[in-house]
N, C-alpha and C. Protein backbone atom coordinates (compact mmCIF):
# COMPACT_ATOMS: atom_id res chain seq x y z
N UNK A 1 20.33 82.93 -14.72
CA UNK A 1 20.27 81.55 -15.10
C UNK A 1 20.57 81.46 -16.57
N UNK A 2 21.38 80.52 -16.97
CA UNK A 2 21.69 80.63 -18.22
C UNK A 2 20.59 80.16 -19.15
N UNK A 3 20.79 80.32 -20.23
CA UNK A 3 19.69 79.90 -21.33
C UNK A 3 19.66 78.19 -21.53
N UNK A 4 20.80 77.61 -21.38
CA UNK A 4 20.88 75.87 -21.80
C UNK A 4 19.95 75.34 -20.26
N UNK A 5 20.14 75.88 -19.03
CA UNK A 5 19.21 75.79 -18.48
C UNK A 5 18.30 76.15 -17.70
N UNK A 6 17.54 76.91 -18.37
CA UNK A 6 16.09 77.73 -18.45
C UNK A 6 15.69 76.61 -19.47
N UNK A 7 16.31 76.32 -20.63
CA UNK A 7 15.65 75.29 -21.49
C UNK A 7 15.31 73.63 -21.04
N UNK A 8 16.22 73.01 -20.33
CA UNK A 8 16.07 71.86 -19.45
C UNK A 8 15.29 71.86 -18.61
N UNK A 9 15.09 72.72 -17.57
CA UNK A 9 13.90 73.02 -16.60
C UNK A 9 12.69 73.15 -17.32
N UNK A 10 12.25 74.23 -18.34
CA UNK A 10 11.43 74.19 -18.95
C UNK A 10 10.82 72.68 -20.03
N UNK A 11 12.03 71.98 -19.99
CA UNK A 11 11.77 70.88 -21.08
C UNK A 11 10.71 69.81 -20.59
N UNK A 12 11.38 69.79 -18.62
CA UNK A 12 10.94 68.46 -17.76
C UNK A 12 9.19 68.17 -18.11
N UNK A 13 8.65 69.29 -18.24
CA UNK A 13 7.15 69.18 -18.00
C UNK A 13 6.27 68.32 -18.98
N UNK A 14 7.04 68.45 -20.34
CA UNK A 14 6.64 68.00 -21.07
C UNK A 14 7.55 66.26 -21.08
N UNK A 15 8.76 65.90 -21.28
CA UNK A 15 9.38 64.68 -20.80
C UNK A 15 8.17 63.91 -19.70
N UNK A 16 7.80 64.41 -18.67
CA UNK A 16 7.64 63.82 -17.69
C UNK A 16 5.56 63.38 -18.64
N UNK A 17 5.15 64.58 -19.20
CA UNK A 17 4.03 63.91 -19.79
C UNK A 17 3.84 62.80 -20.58
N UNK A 18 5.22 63.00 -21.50
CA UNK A 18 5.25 61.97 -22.66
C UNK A 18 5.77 60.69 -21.99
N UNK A 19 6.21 60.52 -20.76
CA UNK A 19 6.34 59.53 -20.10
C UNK A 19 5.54 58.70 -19.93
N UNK A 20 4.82 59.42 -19.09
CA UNK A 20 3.34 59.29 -18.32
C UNK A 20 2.41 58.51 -19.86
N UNK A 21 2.49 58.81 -20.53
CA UNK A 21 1.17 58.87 -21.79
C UNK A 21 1.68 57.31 -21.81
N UNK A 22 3.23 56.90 -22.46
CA UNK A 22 3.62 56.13 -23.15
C UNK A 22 3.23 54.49 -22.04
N UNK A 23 3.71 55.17 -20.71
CA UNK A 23 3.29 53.70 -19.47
C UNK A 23 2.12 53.67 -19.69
N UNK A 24 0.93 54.44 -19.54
CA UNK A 24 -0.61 54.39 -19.20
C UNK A 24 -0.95 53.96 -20.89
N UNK A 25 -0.51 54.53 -21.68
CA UNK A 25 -1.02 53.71 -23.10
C UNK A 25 -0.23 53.16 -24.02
N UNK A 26 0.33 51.89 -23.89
CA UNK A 26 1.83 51.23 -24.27
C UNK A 26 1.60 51.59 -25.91
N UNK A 27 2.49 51.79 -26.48
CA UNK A 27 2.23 51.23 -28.13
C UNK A 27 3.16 50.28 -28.46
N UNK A 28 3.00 49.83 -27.90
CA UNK A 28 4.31 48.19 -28.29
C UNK A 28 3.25 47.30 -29.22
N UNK A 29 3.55 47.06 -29.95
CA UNK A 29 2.85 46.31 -31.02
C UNK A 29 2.43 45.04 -30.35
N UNK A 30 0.85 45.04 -30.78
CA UNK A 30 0.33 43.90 -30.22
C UNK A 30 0.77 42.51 -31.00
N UNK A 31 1.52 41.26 -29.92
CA UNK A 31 2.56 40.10 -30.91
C UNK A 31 1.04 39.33 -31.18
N UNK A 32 1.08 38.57 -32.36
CA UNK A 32 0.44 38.41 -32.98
C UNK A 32 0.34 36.29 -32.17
N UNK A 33 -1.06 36.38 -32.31
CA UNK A 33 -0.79 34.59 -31.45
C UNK A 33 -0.78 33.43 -32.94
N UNK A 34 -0.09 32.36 -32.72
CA UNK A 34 -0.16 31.71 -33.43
C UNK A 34 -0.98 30.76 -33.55
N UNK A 35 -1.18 29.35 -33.76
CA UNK A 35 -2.15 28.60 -34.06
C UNK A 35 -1.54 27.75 -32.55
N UNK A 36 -2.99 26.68 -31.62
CA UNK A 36 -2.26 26.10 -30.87
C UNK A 36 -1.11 25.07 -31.26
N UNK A 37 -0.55 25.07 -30.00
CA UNK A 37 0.36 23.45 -30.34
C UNK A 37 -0.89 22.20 -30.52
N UNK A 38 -0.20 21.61 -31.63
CA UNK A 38 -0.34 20.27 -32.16
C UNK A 38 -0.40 19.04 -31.15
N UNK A 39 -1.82 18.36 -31.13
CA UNK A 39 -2.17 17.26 -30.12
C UNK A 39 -2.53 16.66 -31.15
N UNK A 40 -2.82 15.34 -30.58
CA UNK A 40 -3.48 14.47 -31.20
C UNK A 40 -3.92 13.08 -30.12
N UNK A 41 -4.76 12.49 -30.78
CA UNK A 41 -5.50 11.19 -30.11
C UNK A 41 -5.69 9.92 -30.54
N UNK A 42 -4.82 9.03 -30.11
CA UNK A 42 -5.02 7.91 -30.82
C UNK A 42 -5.11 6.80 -29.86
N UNK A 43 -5.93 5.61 -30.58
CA UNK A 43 -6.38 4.66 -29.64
C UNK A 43 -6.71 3.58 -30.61
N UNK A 44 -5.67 2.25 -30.19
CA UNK A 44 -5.70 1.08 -30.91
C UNK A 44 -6.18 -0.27 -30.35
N UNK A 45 -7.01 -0.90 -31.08
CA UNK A 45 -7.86 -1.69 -30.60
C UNK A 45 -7.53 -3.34 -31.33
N UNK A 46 -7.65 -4.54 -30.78
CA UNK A 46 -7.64 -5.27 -31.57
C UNK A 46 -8.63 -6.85 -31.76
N UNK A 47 -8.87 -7.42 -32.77
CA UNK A 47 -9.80 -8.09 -32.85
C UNK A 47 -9.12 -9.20 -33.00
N UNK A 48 -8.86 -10.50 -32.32
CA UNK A 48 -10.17 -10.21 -30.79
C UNK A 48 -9.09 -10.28 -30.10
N UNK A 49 -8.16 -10.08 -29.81
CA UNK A 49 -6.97 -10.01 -28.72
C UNK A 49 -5.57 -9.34 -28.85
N UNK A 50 -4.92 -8.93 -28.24
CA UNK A 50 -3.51 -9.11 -28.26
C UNK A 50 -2.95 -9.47 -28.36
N UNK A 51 -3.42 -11.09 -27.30
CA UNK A 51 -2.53 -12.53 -27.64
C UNK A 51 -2.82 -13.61 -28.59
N UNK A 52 -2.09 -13.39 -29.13
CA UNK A 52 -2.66 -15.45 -29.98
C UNK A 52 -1.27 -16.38 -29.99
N UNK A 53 -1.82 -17.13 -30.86
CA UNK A 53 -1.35 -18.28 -30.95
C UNK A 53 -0.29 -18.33 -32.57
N UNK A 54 0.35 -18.50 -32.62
CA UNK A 54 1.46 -18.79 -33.91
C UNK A 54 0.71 -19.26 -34.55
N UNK A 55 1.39 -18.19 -35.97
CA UNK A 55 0.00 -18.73 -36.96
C UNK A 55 -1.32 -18.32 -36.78
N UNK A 56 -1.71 -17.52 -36.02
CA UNK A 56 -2.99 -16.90 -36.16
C UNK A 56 -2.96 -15.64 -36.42
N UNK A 57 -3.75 -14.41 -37.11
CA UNK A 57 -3.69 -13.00 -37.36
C UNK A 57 -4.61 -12.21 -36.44
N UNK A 58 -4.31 -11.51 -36.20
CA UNK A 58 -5.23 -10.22 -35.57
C UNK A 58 -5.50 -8.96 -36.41
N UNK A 59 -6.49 -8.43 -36.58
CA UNK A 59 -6.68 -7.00 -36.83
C UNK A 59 -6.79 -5.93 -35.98
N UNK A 60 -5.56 -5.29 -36.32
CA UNK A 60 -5.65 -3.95 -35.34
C UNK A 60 -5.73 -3.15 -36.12
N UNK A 61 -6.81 -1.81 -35.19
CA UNK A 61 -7.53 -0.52 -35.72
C UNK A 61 -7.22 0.83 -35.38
N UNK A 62 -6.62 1.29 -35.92
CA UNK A 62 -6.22 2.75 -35.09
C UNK A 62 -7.22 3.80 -35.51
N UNK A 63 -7.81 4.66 -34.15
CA UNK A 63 -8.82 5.29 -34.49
C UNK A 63 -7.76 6.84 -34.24
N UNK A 64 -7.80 8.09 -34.74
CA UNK A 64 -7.32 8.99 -34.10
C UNK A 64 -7.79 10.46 -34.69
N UNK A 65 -7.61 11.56 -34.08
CA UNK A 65 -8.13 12.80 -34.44
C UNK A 65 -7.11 14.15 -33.78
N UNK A 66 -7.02 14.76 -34.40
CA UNK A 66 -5.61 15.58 -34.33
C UNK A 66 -6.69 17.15 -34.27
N UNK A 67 -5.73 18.10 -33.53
CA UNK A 67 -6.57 19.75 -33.43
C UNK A 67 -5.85 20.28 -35.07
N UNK A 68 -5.13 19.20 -35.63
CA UNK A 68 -4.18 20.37 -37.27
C UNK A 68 -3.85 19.40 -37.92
N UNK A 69 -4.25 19.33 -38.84
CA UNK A 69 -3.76 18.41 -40.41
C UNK A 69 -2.64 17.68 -40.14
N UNK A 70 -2.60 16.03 -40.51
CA UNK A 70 -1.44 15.81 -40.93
C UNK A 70 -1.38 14.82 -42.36
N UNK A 71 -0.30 14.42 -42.88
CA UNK A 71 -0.39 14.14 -44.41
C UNK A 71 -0.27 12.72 -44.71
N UNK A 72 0.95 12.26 -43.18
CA UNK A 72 1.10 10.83 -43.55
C UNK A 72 0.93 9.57 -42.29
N UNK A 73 0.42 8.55 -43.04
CA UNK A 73 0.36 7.34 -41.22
C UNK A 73 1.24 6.32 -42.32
N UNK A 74 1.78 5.87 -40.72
CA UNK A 74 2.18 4.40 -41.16
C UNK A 74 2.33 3.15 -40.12
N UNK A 75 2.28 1.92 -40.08
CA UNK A 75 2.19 0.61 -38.89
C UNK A 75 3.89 0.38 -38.71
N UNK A 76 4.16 0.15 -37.51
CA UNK A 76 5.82 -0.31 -37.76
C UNK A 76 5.30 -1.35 -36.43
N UNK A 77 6.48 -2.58 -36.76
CA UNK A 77 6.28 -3.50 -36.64
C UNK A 77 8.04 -3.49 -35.85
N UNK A 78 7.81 -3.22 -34.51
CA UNK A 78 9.59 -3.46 -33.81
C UNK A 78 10.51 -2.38 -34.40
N UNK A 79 9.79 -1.34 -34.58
CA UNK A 79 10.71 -0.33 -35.78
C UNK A 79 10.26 -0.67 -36.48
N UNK A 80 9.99 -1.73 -37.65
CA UNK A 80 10.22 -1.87 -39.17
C UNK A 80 9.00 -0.76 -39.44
N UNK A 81 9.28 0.04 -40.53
CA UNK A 81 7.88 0.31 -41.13
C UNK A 81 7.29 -0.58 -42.23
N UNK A 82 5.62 -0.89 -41.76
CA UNK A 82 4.81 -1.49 -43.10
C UNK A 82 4.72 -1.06 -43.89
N UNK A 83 5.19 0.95 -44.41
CA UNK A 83 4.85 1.16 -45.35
C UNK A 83 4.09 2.57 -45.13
N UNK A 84 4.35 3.64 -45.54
CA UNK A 84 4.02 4.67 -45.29
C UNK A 84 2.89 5.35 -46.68
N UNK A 85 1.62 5.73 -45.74
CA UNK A 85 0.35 6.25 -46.37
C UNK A 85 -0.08 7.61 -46.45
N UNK A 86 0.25 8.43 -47.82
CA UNK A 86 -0.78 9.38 -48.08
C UNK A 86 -1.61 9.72 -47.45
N UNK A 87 -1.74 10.87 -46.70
CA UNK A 87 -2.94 11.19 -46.40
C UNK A 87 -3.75 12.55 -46.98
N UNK A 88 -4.53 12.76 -47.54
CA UNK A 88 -4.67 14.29 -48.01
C UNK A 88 -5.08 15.43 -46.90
N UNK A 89 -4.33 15.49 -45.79
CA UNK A 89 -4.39 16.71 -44.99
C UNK A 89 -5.88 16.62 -44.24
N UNK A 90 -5.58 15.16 -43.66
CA UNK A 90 -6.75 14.89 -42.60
C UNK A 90 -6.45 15.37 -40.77
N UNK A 91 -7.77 15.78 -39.96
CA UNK A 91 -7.40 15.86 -38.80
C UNK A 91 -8.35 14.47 -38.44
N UNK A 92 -8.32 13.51 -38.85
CA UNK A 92 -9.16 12.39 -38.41
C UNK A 92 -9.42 11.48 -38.94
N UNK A 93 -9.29 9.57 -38.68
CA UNK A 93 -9.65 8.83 -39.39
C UNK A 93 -9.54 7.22 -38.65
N UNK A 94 -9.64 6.53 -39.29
CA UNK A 94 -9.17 5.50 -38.89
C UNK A 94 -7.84 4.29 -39.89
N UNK A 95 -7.23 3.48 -39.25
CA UNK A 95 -6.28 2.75 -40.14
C UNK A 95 -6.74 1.08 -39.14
N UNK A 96 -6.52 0.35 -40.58
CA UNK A 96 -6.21 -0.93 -40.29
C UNK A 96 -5.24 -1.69 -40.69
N UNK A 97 -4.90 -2.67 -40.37
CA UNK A 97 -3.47 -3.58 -40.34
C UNK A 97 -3.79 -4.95 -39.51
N UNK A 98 -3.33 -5.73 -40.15
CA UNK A 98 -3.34 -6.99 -40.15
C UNK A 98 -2.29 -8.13 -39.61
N UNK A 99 -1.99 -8.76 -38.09
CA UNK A 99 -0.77 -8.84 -37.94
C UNK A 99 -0.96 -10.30 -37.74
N UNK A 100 0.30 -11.56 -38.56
CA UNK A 100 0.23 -12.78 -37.91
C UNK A 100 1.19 -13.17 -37.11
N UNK A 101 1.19 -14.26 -36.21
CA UNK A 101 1.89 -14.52 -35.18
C UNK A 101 3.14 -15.32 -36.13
N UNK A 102 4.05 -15.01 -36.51
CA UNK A 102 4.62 -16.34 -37.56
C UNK A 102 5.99 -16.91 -36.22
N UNK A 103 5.91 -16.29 -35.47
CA UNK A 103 7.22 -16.82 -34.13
C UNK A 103 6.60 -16.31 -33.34
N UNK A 104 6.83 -17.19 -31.87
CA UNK A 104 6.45 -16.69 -30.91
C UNK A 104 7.07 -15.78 -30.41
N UNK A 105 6.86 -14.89 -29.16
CA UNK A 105 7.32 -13.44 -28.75
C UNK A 105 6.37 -12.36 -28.59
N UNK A 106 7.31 -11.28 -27.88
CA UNK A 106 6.24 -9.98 -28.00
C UNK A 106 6.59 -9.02 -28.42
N UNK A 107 5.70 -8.42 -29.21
CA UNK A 107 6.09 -7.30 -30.46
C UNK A 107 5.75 -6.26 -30.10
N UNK A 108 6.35 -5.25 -30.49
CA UNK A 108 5.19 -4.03 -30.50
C UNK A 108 4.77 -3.23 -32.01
N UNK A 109 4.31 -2.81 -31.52
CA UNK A 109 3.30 -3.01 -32.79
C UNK A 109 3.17 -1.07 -32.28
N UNK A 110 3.50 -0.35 -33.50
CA UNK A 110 2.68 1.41 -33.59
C UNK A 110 2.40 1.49 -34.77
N UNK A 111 1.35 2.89 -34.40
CA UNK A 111 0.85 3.40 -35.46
C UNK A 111 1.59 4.94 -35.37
N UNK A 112 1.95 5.77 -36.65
CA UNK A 112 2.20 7.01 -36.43
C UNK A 112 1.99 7.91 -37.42
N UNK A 113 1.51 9.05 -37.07
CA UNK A 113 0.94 10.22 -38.32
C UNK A 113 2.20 11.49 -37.95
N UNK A 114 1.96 11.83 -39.13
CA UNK A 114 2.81 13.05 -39.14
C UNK A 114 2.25 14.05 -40.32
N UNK A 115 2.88 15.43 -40.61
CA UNK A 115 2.64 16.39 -41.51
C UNK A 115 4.09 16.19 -42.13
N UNK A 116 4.09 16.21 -43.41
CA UNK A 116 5.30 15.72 -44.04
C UNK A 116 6.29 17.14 -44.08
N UNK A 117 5.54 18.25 -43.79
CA UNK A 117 6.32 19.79 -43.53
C UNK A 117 6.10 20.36 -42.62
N UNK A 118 5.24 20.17 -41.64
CA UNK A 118 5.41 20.65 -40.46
C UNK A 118 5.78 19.86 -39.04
N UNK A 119 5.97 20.67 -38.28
CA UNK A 119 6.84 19.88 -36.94
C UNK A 119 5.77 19.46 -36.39
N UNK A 120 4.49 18.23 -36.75
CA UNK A 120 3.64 17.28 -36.53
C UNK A 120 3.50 16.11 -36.38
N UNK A 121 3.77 15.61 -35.52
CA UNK A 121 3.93 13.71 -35.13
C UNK A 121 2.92 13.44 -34.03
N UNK A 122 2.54 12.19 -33.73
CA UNK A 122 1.99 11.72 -33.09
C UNK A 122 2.51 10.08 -32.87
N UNK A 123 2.09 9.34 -31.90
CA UNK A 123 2.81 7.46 -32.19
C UNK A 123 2.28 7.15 -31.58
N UNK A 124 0.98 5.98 -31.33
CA UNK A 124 0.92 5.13 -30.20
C UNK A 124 1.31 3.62 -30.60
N UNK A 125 1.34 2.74 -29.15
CA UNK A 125 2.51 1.80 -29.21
C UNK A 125 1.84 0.52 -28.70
N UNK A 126 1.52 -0.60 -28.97
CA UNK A 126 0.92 -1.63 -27.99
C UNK A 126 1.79 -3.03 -28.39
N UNK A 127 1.36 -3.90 -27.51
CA UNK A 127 2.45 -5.22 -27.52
C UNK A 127 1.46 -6.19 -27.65
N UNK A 128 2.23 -6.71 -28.79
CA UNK A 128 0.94 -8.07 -29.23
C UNK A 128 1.76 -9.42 -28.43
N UNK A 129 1.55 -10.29 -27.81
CA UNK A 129 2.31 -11.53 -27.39
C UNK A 129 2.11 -12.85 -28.01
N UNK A 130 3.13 -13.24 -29.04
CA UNK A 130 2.54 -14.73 -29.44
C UNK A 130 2.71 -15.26 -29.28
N UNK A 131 2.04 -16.85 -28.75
CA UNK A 131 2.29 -18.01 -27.60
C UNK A 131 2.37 -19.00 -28.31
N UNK A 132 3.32 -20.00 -27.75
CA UNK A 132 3.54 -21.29 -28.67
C UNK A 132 2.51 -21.89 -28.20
N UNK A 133 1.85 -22.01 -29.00
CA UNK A 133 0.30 -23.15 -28.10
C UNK A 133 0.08 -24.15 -28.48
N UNK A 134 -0.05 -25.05 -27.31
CA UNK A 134 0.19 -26.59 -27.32
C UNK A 134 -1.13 -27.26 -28.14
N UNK A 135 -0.74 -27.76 -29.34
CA UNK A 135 -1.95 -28.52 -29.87
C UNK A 135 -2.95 -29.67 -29.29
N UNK A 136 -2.38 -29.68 -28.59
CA UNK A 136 -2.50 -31.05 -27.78
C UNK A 136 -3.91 -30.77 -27.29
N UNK A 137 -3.69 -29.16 -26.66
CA UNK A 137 -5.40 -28.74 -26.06
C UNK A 137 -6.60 -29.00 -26.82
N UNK A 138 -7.78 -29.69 -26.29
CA UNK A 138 -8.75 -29.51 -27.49
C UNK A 138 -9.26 -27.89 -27.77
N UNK A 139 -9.97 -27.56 -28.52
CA UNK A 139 -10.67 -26.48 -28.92
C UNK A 139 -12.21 -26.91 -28.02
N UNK A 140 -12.73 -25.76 -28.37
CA UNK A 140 -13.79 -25.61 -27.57
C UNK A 140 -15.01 -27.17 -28.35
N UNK A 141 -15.40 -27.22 -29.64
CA UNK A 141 -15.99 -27.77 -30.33
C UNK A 141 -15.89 -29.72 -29.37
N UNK A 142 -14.51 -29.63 -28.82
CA UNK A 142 -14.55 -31.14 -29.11
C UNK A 142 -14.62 -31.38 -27.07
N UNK A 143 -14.32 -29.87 -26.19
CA UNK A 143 -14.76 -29.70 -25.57
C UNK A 143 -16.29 -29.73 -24.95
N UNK A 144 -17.41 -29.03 -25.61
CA UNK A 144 -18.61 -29.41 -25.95
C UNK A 144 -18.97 -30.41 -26.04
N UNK A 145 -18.37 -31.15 -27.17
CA UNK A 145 -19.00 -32.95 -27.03
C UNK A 145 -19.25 -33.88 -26.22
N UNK A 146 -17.48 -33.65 -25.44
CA UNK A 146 -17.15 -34.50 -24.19
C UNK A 146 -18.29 -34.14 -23.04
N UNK A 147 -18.08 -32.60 -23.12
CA UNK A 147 -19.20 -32.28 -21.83
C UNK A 147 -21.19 -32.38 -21.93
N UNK A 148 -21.38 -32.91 -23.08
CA UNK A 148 -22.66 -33.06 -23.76
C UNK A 148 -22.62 -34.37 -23.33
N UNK A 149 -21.36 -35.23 -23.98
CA UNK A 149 -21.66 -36.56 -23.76
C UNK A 149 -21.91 -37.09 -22.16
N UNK A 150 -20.81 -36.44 -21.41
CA UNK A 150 -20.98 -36.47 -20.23
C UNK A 150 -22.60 -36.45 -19.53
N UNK A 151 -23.17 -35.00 -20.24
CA UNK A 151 -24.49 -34.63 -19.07
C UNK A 151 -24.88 -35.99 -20.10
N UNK A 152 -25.06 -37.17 -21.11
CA UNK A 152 -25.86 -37.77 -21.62
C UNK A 152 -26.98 -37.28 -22.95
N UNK A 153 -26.53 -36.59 -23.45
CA UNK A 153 -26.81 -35.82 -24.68
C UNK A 153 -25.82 -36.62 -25.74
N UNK A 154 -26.10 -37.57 -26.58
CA UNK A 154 -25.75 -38.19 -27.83
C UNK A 154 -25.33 -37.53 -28.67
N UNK A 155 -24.14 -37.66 -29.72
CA UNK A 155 -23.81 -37.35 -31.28
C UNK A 155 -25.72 -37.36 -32.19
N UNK A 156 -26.15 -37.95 -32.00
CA UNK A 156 -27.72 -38.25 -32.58
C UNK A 156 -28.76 -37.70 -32.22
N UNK A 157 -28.45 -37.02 -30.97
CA UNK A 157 -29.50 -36.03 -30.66
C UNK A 157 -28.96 -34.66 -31.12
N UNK A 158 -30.39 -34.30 -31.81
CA UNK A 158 -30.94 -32.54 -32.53
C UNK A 158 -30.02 -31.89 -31.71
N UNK A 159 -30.28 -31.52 -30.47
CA UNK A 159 -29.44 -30.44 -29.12
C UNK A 159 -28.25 -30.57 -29.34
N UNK A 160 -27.61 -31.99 -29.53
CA UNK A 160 -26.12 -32.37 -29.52
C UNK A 160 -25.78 -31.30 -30.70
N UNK A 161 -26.08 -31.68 -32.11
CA UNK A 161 -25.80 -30.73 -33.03
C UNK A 161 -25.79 -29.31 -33.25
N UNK A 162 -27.06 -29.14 -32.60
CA UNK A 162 -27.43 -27.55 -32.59
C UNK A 162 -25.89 -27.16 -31.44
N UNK A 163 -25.65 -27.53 -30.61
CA UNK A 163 -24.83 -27.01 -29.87
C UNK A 163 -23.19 -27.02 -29.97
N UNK A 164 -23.02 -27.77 -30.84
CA UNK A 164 -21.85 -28.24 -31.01
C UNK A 164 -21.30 -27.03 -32.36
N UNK A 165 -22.62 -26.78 -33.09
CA UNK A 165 -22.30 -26.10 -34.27
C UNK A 165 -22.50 -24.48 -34.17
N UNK A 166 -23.33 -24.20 -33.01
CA UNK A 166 -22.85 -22.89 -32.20
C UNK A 166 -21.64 -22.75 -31.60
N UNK A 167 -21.29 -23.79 -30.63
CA UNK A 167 -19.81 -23.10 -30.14
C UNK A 167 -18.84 -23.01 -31.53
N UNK A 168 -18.47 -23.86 -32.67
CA UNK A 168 -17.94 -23.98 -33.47
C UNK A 168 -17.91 -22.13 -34.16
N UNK A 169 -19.49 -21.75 -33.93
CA UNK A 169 -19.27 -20.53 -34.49
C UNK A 169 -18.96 -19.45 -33.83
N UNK A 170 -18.96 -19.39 -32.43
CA UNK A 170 -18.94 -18.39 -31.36
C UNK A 170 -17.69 -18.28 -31.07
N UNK A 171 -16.44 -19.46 -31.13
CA UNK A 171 -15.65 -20.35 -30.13
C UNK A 171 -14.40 -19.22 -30.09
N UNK A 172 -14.19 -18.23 -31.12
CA UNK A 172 -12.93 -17.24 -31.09
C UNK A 172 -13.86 -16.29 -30.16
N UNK A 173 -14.33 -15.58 -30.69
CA UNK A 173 -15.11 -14.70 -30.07
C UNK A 173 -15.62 -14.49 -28.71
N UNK A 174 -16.17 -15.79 -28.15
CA UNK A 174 -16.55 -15.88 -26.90
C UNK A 174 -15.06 -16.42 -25.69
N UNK A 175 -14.26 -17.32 -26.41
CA UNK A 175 -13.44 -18.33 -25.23
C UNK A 175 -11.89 -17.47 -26.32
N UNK A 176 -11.32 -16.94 -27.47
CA UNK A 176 -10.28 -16.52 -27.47
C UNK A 176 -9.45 -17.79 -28.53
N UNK A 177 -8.50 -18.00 -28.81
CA UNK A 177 -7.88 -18.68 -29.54
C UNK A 177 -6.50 -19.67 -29.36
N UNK A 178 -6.86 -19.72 -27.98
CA UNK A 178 -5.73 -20.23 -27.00
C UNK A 178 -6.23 -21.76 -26.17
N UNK A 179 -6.53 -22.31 -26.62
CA UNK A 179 -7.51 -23.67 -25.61
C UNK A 179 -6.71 -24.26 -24.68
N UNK A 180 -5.92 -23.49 -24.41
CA UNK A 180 -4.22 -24.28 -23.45
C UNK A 180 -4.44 -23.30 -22.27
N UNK A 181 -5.65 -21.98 -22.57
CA UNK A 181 -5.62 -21.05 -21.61
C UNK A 181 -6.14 -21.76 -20.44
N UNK A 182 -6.06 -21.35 -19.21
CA UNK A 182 -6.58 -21.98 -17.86
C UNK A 182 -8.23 -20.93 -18.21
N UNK A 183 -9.08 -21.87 -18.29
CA UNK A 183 -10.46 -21.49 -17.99
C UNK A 183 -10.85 -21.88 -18.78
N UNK A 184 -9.91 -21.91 -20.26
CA UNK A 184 -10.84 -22.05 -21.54
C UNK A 184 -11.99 -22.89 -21.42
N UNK A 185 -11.80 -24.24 -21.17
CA UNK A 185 -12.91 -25.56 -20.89
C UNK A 185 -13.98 -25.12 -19.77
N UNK A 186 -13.71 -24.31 -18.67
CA UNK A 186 -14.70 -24.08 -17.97
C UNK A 186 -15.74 -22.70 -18.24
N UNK A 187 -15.12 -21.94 -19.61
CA UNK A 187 -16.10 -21.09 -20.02
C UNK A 187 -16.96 -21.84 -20.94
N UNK A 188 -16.23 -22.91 -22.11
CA UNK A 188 -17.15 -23.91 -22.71
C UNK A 188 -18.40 -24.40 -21.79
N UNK A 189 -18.27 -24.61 -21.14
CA UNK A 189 -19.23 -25.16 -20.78
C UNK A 189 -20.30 -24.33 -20.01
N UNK A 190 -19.52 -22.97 -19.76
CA UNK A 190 -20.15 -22.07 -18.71
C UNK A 190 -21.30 -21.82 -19.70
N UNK A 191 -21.33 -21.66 -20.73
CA UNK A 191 -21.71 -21.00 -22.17
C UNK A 191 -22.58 -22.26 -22.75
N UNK A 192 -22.49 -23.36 -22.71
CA UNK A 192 -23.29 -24.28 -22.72
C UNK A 192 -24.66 -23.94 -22.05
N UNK A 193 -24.51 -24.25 -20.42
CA UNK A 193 -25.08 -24.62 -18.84
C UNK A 193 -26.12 -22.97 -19.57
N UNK A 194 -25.28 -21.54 -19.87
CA UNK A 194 -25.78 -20.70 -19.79
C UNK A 194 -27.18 -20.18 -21.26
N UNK A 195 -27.19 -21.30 -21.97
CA UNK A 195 -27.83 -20.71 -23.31
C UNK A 195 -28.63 -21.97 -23.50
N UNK A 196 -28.62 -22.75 -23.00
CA UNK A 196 -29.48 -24.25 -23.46
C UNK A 196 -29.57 -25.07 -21.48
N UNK A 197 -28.87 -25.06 -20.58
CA UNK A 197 -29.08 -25.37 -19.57
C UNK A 197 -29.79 -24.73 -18.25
C-alpha cells in the first residue's frame, strides 16, 4: 500500500471526530439580538364631540406611549401640518390641540410622533364633521322655559330660575352643541323631569 494512502486511511479517524465535535458543539458565533421593533399607542379623544357646529372649537387630546424614544409630535389638519414639536426623547405623554369648525365638512384630523434619526413613526387619524346648523333651533335654555312654562312654572318663580340657569350651565355638556339634533329638546326636558321632577 502506498504511503499517500496509508496516510488518508489513517487521516479518516480523526476528520470523522472533528466532524462529529463541530455538529454536537457548533461554534458559529452567537448573532447578537437587537432591541424590539418599535410600537406605539395612541388614542385621541375629544371634548365634547367630534361633531359641531361652524364656528364652534373642540379640544382634542392625544394620549400615547411608545416601547423606544421618540423626539418629535405634530397635529395635521387634511395633511397640513400645525407645526412640529420637540420632544426630548420621550416614550410617553400627552398633546393637545384646539380645532374650530370655520366651514362646514369633514376633516381629519392626526396626530404623529416620530424619532427624528431613527426609523420611528407612529399616526393616529380621526374625522371631526362640521354641520351647518340651523339657527333657527332654540338652544336648550329657551327650550326649558317653554317646557317650564308649559308644566305652569312662571319666569317669577325661584324653580323657574334655578332651572333655567342650570341647563344654561350643563347645556354643552349634557345635550351637545347642535339643537337642530333630533332628541336635543327631548333630552332637555328628560334632564329637567329627571333632577327637579
Amino acid at each position: 500500500m502506498s504511503r499517500t494512502i496509508r496516510t488518508f486511511i489513517l487521516g479518516l479517524p480523526g476528520v470523522a471526530v472533528i466532524t462529529t465535535a463541530l455538529t454536537l458543539f457548533s461554534v458559529a458565533p452567537l448573532v447578537a439580538q437587537g432591541p424590539p421593533p418599535f410600537s406605539a399607542s395612541i388614542a385621541i379623544t375629544a371634548n365634547p364631540d367630534f361633531v359641531l357646529c361652524v364656528g364652534e372649537t373642540i379640544n382634542l387630546t392625544a394620549l400615547w406611549t411608545t416601547n423606544r424614544d421618540i423626539t418629535r409630535e405634530e397635529w395635521k389638519i387634511d395633511g397640513l401640518s400645525q407645526g412640529v414639536i420637540s420632544l426630548p426623547g420621550a416614550t410617553g405623554g400627552s398633546s393637545s390641540y384646539s380645532f374650530t369648525g370655520n366651514s362646514a365638512g369633514t376633516f381629519s384630523i392626526a396626530y404623529h410622533i416620530w424619532h427624528h434619526v431613527q426609523p420611528r413613526t407612529a399616526t393616529e387619524v380621526v374625522t371631526v364633521t362640521v354641520n351647518q346648523c340651523d339657527n333657527d333651533c332654540p338652544a336648550a335654555p329657551a327650550i326649558a322655559n317653554q317646557y317650564l312654562r308649559d308644566k305652569g312654572i312662571r319666569p317669577n318663580d325661584p324653580l323657574h330660575r334655578e332651572i333655567i340657569e342650570e341647563i344654561a350651565h350643563v347645556m354643552h355638556d349634557q345635550f351637545g352643541f347642535d339643537p337642530c339634533r333630533p332628541g336635543y329638546g327631548d333630552e332637555v326636558e328628560a334632564y329637567i323631569d329627571q333632577h327637579w321632577f
